[in-house]
Protein backbone atom coordinates (compact mmCIF):
# COMPACT_ATOMS: atom_id res chain seq x y z
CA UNK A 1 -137.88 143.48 -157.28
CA UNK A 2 -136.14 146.09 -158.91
CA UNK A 3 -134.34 146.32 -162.11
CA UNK A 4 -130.92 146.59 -161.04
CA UNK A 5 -131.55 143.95 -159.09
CA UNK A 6 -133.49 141.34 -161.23
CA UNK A 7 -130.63 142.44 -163.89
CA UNK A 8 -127.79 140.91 -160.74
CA UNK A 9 -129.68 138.46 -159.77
CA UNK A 10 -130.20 136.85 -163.52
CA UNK A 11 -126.46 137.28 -164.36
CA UNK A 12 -125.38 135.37 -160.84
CA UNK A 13 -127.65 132.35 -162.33
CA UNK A 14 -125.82 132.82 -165.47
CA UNK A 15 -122.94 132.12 -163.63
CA UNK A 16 -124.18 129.24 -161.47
CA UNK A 17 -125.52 127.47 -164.42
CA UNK A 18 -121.51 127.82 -166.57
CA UNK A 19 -119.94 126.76 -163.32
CA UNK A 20 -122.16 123.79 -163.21
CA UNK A 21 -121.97 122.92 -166.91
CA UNK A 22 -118.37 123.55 -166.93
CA UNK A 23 -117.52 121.43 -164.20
CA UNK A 24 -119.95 118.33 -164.85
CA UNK A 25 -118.22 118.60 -168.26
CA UNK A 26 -114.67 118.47 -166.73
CA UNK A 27 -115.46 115.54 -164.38
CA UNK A 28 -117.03 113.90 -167.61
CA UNK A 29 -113.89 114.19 -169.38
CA UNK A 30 -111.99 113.13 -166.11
CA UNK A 31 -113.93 109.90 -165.46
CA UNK A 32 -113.64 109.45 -169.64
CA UNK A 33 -109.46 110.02 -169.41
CA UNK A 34 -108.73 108.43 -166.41
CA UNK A 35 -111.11 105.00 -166.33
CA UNK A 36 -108.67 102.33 -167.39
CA UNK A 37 -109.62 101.12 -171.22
CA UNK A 38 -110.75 97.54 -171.02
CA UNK A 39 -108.12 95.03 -171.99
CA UNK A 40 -109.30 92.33 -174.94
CA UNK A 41 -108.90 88.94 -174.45
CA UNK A 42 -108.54 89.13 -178.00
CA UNK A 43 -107.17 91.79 -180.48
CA UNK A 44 -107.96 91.25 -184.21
CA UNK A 45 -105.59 93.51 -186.61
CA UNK A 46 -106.86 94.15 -190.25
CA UNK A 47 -104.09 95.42 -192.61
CA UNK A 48 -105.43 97.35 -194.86
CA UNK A 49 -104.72 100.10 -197.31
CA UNK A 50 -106.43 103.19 -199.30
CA UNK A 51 -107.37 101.55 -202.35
CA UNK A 52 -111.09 101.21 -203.11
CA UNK A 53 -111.02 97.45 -203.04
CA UNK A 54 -109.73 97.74 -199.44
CA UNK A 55 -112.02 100.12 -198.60
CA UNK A 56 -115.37 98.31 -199.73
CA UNK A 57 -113.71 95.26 -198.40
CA UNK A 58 -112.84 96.90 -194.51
CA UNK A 59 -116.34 98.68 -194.83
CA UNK A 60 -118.02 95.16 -195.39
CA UNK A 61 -115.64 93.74 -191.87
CA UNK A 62 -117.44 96.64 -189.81
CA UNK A 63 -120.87 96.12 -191.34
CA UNK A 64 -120.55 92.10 -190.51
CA UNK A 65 -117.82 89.73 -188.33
CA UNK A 66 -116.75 92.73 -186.16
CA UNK A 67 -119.61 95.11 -186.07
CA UNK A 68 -120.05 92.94 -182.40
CA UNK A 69 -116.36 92.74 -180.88
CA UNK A 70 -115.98 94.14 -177.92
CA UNK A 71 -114.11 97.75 -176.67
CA UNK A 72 -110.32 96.75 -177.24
CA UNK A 73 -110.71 94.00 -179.55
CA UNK A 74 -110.47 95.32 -183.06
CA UNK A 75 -108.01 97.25 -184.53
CA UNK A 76 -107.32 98.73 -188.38
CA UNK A 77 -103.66 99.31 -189.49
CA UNK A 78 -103.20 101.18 -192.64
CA UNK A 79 -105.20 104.13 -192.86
CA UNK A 80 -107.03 107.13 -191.32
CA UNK A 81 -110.34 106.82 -190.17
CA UNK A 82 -113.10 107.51 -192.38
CA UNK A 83 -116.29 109.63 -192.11
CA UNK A 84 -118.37 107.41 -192.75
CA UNK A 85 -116.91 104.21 -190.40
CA UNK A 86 -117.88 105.47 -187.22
CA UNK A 87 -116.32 102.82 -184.75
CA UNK A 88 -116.02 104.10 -181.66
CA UNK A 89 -114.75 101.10 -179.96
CA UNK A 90 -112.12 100.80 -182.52
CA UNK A 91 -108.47 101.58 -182.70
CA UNK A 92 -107.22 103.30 -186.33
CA UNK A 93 -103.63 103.46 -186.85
CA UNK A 94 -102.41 105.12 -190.47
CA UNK A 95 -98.64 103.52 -190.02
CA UNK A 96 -97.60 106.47 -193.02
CA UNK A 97 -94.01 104.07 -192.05
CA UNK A 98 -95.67 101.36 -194.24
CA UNK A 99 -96.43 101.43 -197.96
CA UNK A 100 -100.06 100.66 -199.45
CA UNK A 101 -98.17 97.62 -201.63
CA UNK A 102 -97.18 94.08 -201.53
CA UNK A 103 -94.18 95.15 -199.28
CA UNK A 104 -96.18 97.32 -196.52
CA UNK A 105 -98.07 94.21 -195.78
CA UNK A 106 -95.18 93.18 -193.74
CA UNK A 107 -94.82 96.38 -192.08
CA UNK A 108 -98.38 96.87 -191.32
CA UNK A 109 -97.90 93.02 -189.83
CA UNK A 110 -95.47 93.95 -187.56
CA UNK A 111 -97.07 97.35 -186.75
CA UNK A 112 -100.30 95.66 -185.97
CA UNK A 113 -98.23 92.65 -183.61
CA UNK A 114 -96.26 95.79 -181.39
CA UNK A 115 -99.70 97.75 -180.84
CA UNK A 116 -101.59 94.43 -179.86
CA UNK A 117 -98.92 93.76 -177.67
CA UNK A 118 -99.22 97.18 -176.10
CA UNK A 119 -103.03 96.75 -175.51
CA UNK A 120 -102.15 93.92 -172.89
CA UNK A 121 -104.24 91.05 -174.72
CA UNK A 122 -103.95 87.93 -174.63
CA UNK A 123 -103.96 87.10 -178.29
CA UNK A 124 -102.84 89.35 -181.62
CA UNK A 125 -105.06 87.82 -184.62
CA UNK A 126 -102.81 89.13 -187.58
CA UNK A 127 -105.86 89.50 -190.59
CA UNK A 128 -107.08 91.40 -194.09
CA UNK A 129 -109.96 93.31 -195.33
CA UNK A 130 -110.58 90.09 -197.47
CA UNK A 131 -111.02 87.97 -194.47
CA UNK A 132 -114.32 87.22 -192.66
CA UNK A 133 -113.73 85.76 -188.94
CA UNK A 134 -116.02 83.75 -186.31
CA UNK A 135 -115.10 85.21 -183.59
CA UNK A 136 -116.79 83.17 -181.10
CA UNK A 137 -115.87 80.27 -182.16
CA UNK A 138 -112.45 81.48 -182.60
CA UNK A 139 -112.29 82.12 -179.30
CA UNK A 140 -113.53 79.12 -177.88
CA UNK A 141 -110.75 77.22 -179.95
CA UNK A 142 -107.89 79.47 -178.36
CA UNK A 143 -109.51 78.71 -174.81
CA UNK A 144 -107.94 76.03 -174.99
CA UNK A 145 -104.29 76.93 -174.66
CA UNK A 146 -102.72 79.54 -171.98
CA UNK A 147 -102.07 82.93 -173.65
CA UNK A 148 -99.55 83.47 -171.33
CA UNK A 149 -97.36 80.69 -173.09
CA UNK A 150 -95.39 81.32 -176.13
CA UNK A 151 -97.63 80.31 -178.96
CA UNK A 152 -97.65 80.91 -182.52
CA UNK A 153 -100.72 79.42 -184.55
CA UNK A 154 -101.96 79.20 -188.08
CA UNK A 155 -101.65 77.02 -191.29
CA UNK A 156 -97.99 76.03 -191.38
CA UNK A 157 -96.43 74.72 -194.55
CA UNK A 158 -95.72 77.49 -196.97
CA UNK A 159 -91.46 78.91 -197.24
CA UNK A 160 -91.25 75.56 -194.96
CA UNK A 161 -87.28 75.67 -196.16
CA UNK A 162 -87.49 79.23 -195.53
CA UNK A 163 -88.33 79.36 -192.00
CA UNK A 164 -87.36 76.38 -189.45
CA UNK A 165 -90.22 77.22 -187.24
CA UNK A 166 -92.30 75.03 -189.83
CA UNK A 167 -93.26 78.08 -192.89
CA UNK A 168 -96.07 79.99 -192.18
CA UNK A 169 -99.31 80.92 -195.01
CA UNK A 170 -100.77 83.96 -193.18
CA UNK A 171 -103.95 84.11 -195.39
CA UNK A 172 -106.05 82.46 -193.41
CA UNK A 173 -104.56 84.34 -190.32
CA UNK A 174 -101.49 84.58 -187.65
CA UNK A 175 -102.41 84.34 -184.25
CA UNK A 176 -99.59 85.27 -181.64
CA UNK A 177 -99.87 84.56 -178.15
CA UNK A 178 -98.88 87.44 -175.09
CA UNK A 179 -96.34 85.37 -174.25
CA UNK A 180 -95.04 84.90 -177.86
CA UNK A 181 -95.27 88.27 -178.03
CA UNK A 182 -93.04 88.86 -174.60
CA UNK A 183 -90.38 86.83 -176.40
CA UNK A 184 -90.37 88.61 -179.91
CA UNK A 185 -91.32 92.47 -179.08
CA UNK A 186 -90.44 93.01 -175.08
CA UNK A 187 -87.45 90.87 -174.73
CA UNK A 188 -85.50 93.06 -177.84
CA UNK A 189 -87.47 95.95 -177.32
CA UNK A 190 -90.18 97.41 -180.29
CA UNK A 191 -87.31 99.23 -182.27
CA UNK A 192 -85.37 96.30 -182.67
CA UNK A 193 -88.37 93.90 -183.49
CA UNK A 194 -89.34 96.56 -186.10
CA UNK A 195 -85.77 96.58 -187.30
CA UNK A 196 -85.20 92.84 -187.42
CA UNK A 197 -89.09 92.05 -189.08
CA UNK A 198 -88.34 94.27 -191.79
CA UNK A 199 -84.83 92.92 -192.71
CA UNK A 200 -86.69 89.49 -192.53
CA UNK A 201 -89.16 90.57 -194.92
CA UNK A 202 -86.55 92.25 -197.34
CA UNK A 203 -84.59 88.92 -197.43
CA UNK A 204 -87.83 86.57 -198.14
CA UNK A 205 -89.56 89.19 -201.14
CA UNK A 206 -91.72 90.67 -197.84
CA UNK A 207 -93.86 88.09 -197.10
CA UNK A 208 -95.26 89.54 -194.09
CA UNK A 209 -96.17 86.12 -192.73
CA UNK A 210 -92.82 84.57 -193.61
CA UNK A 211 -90.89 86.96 -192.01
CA UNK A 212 -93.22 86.95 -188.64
CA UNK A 213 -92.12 82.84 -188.73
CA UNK A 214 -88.62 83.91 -189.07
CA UNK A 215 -88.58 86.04 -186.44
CA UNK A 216 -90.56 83.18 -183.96
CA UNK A 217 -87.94 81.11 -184.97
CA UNK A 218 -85.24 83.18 -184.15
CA UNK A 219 -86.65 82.75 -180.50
CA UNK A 220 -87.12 78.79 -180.94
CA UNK A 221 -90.54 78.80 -181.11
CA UNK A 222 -92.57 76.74 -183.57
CA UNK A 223 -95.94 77.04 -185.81
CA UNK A 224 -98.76 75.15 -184.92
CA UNK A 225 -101.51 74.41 -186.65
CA UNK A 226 -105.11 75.68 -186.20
CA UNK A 227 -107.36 73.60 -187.29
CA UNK A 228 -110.15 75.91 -189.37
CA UNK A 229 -108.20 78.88 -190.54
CA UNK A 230 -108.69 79.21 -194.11
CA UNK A 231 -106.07 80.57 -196.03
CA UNK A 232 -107.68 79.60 -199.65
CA UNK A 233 -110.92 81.53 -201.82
CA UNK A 234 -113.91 79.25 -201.81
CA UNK A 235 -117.01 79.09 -203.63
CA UNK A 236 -120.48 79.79 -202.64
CA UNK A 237 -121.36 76.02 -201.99
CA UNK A 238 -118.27 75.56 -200.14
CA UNK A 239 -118.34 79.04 -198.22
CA UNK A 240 -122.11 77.77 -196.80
CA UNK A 241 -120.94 73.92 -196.01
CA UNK A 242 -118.26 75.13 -194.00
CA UNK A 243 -119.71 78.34 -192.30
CA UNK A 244 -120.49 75.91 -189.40
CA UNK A 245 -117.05 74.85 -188.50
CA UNK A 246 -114.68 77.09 -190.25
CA UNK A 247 -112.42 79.61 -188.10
CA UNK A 248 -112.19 82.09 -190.63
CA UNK A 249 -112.67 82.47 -194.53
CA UNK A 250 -110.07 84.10 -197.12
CA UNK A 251 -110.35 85.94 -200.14
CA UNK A 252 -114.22 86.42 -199.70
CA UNK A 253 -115.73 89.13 -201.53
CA UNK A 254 -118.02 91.93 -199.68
CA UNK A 255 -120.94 90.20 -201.17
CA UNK A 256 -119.88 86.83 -199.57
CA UNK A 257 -119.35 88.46 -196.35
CA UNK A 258 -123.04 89.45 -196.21
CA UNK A 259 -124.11 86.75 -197.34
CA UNK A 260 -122.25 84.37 -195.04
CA UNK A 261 -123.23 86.82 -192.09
CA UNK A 262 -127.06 86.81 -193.68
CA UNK A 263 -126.81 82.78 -193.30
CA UNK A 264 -125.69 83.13 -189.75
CA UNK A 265 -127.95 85.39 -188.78
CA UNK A 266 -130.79 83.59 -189.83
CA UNK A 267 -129.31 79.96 -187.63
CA UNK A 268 -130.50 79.42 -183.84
CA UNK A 269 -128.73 81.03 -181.39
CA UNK A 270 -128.71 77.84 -179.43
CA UNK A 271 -126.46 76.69 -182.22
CA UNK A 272 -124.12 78.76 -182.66
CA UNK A 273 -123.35 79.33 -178.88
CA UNK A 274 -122.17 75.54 -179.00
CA UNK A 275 -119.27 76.29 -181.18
CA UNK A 276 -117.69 74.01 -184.21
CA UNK A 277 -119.18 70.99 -184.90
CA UNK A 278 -115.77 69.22 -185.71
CA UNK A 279 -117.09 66.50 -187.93
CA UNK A 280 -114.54 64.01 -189.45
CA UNK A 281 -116.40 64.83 -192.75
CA UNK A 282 -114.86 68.60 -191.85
CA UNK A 283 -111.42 67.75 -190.80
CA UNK A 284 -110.69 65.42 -193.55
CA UNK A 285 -112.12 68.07 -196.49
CA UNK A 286 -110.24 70.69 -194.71
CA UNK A 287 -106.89 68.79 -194.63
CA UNK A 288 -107.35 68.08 -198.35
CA UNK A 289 -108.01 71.84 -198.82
CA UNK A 290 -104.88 73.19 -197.03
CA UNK A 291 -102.40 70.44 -198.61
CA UNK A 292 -103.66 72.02 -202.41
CA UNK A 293 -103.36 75.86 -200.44
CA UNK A 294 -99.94 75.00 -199.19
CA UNK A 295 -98.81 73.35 -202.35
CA UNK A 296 -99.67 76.79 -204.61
CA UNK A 297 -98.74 79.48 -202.01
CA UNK A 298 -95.61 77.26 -202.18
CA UNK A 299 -94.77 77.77 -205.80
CA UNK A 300 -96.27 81.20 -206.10
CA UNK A 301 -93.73 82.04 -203.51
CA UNK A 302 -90.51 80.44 -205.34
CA UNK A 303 -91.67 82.54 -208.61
CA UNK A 304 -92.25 85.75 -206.96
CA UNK A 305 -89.01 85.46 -205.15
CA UNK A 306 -87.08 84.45 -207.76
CA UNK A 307 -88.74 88.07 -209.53
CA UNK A 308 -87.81 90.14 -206.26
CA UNK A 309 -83.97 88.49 -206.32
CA UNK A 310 -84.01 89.54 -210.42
């Protein structure tokens, strides 16, 4: 073969080889853009902010109770994506609307309940970067009820006077049914929601959880409590007795995190596939447990109100 002509026919496979990179790229990207993102039966939403306790605290939720969820299940209001937190299969949402204080936690609340609602889930779990989460078990306890009927669970109690929908201490988390979520988002429309959650927050010294409860209760729906959500720090001792029944912990350290998740990961699978255990011995500490949380959120409340009204 000739020059000229090994010279043609080497650019012509240069060309075959481009078209066929090009286009198996493009159909990649197709089959990427157009497949239909799977729909959570759950969505957990950490608030979260740019602070380095936030950011040890998120980076310890990634590395333990949600390094496992599902595509569509997690999602992290309250900051950019960092570097290092490579989470493909969750959704990042900076909300620049919402400050990194006391006050943007009920923005980044109500933020987190419109793009839950957007996914299509079932369930919005309203959460921080200082809670851990069992999210099997969690699960298994919302089985019981139909998403698709307006729900609102957590540990009622706290602003009681506040909010007629029974007060509402988000610490141990909020968990807002679809069709809750048809009645307070879809049925206004998001602008309004956002509009009327914020001027519920301003008038209760933004307590993101209080003004959620106001809002449910401007649609007549009530609080119910879920038994295991706790709202209240714990010890060591305690964090290990109840890591078998418990829904979810609250102001728990990274270090507890891993440990808790160390502890878990070192139990049968057999039993931890069965779910809570449910022992009166449980129910009864846990009961005692809220009644103290409730009692304290309850006057830390009336004196940080009464410093917002000043």
């Amino acid at each position: 073969m000739q020059a000229a002509e090994l010279a043609r026919s080497s650019s012509e496979l240069d060309r075959m080889l481009w078209w066929k990179e090009t286009t198996t790229t493009t159909a990649t990207w197709l089959s990427k853009t157009l497949t239909p993102q799977p729909v959570a039966a759950v969505v957990y939403s950490i608030g979260t902010g740019n602070h380095s306790a936030a950011r040890l605290g998120l980076q310890a939720c990634l590395s333990t109770w949600a390094s496992n969820l599902p595509a569509g299940a997690l999602q992290i209001i309250g900051r950019d994506q960092p570097a290092e937190m490579i989470y493909s299969a969750t959704a990042w949402d900076p909300a620049p609307e919402c400050e990194d204080s006391h006050a943007g936690g009920a923005c980044k609340d109500a933020v987190g309940l419109v793009k839950g609602y957007k996914s299509g889930t079932g369930w919005v779990v309203l959460l921080g970067d200082d809670n851990y989460v069992f999210p099997h078990r969690l699960e298994l306890a919302l089985a019981q009820f139909d998403p698709q009927e307006p729900r609102v669970l957590g540990i009622p109690g706290c602003s009681a006077a506040q909010c007629s929908a029974g007060g509402l201490c988000g610490g141990g988390g909020q968990v807002f049914s679809s069709g809750a979520l048809e009645l307070m988002i879809r049925a206004s429309g998001v602008e309004a929601f956002l509009a009327e959650q914020k001027k519920e927050a301003e008038e209760v010294g933004n307590f993101g959880d209080l003004a959620n409860c106001r809002v449910a209760s401007n649609r007549s729906l009530h609080v119910q409590e879920l038994l295991g959500l706790h709202g209240w720090a714990e010890s060591n001792e305690e964090l290990a007795k109840d890591s078998l029944e418990a829904l979810t912990f609250h102001y728990i350290t990274p270090a507890q995190m891993f440990q808790v998740q160390k502890s878990l990961d070192s139990m049968p699978s057999a039993l931890m596939e069965t779910g809570r255990l449910s022992t009166s011995e449980y129910v009864q500490r846990y009961q005692q447990a809220k009644l103290k949380h409730v009692n304290e959120q309850q006057q830390r409340r009336t004196s940080l109100s009464a410093l917002h009204r000043s």
